[in-house]
Protein backbone atom coordinates (compact mmCIF):
# COMPACT_ATOMS: atom_id res chain seq x y z
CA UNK A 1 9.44 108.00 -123.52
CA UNK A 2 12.97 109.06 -124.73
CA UNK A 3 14.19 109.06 -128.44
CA UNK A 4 16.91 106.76 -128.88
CA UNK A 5 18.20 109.13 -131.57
CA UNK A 6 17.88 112.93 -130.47
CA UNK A 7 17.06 111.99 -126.24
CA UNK A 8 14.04 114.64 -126.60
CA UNK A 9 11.22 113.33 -123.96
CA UNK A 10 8.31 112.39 -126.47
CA UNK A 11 4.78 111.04 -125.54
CA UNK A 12 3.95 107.49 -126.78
CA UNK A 13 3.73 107.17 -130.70
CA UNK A 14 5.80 105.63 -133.91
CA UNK A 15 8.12 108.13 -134.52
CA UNK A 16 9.88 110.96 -132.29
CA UNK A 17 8.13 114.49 -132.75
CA UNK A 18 11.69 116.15 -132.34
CA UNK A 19 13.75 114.79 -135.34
CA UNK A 20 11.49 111.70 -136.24
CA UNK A 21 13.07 108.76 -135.65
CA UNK A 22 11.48 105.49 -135.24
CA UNK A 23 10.69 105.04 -131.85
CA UNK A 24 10.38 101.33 -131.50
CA UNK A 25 11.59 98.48 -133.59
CA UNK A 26 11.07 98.96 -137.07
CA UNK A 27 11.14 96.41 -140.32
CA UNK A 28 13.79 96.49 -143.06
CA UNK A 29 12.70 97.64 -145.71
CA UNK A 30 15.62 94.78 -147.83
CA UNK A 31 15.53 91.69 -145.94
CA UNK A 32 12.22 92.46 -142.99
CA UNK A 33 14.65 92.25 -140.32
CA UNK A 34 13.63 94.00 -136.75
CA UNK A 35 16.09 96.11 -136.31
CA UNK A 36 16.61 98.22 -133.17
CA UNK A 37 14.68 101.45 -132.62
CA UNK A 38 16.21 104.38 -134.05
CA UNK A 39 18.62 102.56 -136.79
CA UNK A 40 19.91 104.44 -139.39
CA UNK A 41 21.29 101.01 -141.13
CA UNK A 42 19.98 97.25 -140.73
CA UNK A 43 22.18 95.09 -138.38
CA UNK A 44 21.34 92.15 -140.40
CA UNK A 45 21.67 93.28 -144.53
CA UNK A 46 23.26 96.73 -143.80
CA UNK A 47 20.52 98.08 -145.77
CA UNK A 48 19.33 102.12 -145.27
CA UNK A 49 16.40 102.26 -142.81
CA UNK A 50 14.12 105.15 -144.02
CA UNK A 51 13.19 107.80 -141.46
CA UNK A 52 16.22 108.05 -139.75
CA UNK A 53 17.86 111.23 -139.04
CA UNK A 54 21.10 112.95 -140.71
CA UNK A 55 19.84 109.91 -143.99
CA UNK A 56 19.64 113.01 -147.07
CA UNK A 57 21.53 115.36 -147.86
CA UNK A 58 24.63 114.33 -145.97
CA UNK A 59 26.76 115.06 -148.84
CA UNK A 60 30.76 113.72 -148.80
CA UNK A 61 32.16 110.28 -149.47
CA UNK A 62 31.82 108.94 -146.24
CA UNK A 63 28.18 109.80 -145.66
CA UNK A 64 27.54 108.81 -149.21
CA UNK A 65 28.51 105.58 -148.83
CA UNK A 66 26.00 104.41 -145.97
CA UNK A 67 23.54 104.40 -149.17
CA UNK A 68 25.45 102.47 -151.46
CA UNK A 69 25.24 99.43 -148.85
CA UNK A 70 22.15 97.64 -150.16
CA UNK A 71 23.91 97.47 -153.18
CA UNK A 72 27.34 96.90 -152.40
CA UNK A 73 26.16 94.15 -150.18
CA UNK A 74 24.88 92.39 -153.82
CA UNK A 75 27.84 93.54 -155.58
CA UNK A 76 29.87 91.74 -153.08
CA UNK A 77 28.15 88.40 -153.66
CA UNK A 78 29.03 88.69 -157.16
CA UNK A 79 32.54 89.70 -156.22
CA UNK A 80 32.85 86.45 -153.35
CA UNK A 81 31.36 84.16 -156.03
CA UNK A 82 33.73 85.61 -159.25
CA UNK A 83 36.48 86.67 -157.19
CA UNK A 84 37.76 84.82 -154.33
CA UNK A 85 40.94 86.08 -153.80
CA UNK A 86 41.89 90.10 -154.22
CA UNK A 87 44.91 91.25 -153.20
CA UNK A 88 48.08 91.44 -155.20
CA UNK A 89 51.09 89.75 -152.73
CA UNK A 90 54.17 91.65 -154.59
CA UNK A 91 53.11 95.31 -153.06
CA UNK A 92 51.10 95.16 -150.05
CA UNK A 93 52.82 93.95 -146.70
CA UNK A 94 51.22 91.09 -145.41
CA UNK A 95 48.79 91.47 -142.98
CA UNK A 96 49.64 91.14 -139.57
CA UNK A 97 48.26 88.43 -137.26
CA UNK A 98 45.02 89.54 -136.09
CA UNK A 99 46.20 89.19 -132.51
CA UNK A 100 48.78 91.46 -133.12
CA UNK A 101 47.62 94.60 -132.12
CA UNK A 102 44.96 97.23 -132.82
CA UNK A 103 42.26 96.55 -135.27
CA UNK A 104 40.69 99.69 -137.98
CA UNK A 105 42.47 102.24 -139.26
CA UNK A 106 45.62 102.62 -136.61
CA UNK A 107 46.62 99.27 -138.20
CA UNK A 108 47.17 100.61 -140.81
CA UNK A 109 49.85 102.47 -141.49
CA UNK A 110 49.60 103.79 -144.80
CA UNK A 111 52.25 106.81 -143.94
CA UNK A 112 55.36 103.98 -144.03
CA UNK A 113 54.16 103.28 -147.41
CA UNK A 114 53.89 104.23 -151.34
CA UNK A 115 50.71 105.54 -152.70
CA UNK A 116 50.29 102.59 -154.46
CA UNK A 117 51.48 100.31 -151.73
CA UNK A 118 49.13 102.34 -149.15
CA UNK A 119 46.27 102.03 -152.01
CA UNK A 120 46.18 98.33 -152.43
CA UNK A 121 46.13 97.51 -148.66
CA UNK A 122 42.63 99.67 -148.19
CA UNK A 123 41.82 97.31 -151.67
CA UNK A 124 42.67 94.18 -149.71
CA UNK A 125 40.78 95.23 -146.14
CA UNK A 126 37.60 96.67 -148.32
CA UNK A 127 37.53 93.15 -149.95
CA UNK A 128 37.93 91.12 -146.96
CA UNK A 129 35.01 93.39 -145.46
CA UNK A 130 32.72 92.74 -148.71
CA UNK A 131 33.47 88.66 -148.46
CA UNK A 132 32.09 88.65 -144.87
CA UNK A 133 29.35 91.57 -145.42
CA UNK A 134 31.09 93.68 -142.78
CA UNK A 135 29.53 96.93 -143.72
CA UNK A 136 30.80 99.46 -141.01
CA UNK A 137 34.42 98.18 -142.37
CA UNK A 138 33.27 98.57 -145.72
CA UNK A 139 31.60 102.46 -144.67
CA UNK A 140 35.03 103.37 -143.01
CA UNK A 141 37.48 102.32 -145.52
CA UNK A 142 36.03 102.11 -148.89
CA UNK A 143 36.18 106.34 -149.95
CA UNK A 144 39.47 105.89 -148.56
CA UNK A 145 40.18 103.20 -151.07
CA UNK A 146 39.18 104.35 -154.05
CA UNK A 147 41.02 108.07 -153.43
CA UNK A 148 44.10 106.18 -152.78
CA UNK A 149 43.82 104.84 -156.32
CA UNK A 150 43.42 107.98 -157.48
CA UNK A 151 46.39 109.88 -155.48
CA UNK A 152 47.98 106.77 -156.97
CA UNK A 153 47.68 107.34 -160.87
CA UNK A 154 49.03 106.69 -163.15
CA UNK A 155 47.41 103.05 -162.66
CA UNK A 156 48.76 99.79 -164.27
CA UNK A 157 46.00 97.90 -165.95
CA UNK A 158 46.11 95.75 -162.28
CA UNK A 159 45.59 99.22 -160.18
CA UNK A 160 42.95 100.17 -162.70
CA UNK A 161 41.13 96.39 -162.29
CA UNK A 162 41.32 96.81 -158.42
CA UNK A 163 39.41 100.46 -158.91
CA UNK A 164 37.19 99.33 -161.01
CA UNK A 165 35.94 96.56 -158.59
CA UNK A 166 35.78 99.28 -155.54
CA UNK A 167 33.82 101.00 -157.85
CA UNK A 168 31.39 98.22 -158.63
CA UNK A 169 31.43 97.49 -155.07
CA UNK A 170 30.41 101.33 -154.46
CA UNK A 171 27.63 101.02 -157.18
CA UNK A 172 29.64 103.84 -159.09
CA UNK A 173 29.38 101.56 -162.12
CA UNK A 174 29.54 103.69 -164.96
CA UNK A 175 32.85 105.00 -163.38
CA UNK A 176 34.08 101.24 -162.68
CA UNK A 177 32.71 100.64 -166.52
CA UNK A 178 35.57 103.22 -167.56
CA UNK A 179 38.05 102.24 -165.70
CA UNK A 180 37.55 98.63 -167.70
CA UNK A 181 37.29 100.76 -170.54
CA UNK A 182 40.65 102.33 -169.99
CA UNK A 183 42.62 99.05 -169.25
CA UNK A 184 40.87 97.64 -172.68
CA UNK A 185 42.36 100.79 -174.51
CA UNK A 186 45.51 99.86 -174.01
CA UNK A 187 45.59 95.90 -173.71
CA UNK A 188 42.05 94.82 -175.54
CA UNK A 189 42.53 91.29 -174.50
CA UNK A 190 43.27 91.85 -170.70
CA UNK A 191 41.62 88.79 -169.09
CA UNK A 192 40.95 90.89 -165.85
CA UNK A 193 39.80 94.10 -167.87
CA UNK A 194 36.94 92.32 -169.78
CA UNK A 195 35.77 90.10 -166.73
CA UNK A 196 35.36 93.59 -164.69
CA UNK A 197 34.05 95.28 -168.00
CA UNK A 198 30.99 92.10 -168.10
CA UNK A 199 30.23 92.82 -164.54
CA UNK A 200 30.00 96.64 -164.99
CA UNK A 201 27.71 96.33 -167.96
CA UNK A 202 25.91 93.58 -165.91
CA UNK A 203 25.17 96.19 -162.98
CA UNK A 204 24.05 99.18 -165.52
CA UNK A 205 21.75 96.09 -166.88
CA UNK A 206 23.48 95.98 -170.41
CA UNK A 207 23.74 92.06 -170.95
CA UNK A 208 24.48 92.27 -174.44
CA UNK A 209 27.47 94.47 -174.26
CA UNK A 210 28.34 91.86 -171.20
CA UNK A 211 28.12 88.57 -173.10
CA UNK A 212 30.00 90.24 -175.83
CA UNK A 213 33.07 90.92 -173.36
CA UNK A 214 32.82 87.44 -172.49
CA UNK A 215 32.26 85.92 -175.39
CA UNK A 216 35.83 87.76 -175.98
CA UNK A 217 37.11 86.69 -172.40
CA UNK A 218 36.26 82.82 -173.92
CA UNK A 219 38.26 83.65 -177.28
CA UNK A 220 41.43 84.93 -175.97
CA UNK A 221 41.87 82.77 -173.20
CA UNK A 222 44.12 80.48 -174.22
CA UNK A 223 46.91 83.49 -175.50
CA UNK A 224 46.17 85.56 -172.42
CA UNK A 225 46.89 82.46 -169.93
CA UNK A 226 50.04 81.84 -171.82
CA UNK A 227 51.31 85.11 -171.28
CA UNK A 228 51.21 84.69 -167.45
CA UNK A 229 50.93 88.43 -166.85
CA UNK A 230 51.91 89.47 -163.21
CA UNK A 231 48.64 90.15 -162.17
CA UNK A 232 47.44 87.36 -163.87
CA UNK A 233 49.65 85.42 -161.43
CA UNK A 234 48.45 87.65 -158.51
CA UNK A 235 44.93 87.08 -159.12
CA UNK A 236 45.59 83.22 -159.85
CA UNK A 237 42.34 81.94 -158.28
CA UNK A 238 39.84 84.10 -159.60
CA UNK A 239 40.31 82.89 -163.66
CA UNK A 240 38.59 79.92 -162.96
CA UNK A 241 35.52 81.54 -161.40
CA UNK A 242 35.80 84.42 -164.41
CA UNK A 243 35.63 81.57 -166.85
CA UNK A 244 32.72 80.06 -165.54
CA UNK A 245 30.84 83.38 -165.37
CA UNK A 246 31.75 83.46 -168.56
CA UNK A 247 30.69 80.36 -170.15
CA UNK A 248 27.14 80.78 -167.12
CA UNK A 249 26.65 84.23 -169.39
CA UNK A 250 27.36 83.02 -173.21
CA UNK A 251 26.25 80.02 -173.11
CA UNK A 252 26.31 78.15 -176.58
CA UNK A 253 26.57 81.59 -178.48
């Protein structure tokens, strides 16, 4: 028998006596799927499959991030449900047809663009991926997107609102928390700042400090809306879904 993984000749068995790997189909440990010998992630959740090869001690963003898939794969229901629509439209070039040429990363061309501009197209194609629980787009582009943000500082609160959600979507939420925290500092009323705040707080399992930032979210509606902030114009479709988080979460309180 030959290991899928390292091609070492092995006799019959479970697991490769070279570098271990599973040598026939083995259960998820997320969802149960079968998933094909040797696996490193699940082809149906995109959940880690333990005893893989090359799966500790990988170090680096882009390694890291093949771990935070069970979670980001939840986070990104919460984000499809609360957030259907991501991108701002007044920076990013609209996306091409997809017929139009190469798909992945020689799409796009970030080098034609501002850091900013560059940052909130990986935003966009990270959120698109999470919607429709493409993982391997969401492993190739989302360390890019979040150190795009950064090269991009200083942030508006709506560059600091899209971090935060990469970083929620990366299960980095104490570091998504912050940025929340930082748009708050500045504009403590910021519709998008305490919806993303409630969510962070959610995923580090604080519900009180979450029901309190949308209890807020329910008070200052009204005054925010009439604003009609940019990005509150950008991000149009979401409120509704925000607000009925919100109200879900409170309650009668």
């Amino acid at each position: 028998m030959t290991c899928p993984s390292c091609n070492a000749e092995v006799a019959a068995g479970s697991f490769c006596s070279s570098c271990g790997s599973a040598l026939g189909e083995a259960a998820c440990p997320s969802c149960g799927h079968e998933a094909p010998a040797g696996a490193r992630f699940c082809n149906q959740c995109g959940a880690a499959m333990s005893g893989g090869p090359g799966e500790a001690g990988a170090g680096g963003p882009a390694s890291q991030v093949g771990w935070w898939m069970a979670g980001a794969l939840m986070v990104g229901l919460i984000l499809v449900i609360a957030y259907p629509v991501y991108g701002p439209d007044r920076q990013a070039p609209a996306r091409p047809p997809a017929s139009s040429g190469p798909t992945g990363a020689s799409a796009v061309d970030l080098s034609s663009m501002t850091p900013r501009e560059a940052a909130d197209r990986l935003f966009n194609r990270v959120m698109t991926a999470v919607s429709t629980n493409d993982s391997t787009e969401v492993v190739r582009f989302l360390p890019m997107a979040i150190q795009a943000y950064q090269l991009a500082e200083p942030l508006d609160a709506d560059g600091k609102f899209h971090l935060s959600l990469l970083r929620l979507t990366a299960t980095l939420d104490e570091e998504g928390l912050g940025d929340a925290e930082e748009i708050l500092e500045e504009q403590p009323d910021h519709l998008l700042g305490l919806g993303v705040a409630a969510d962070a707080s959610l995923a580090l399992g604080d519900t009180a400090s979450a029901r309190a930032y949308y209890r807020r979210w329910l008070d200052v509606y009204d005054v925010e809306i009439a604003k009609d902030l940019l990005e509150y114009q950008d991000h149009t479709q979401m409120i509704p879904g925000m607000r009925a988080k919100a109200e879900a979460l409170v309650g009668n309180d």
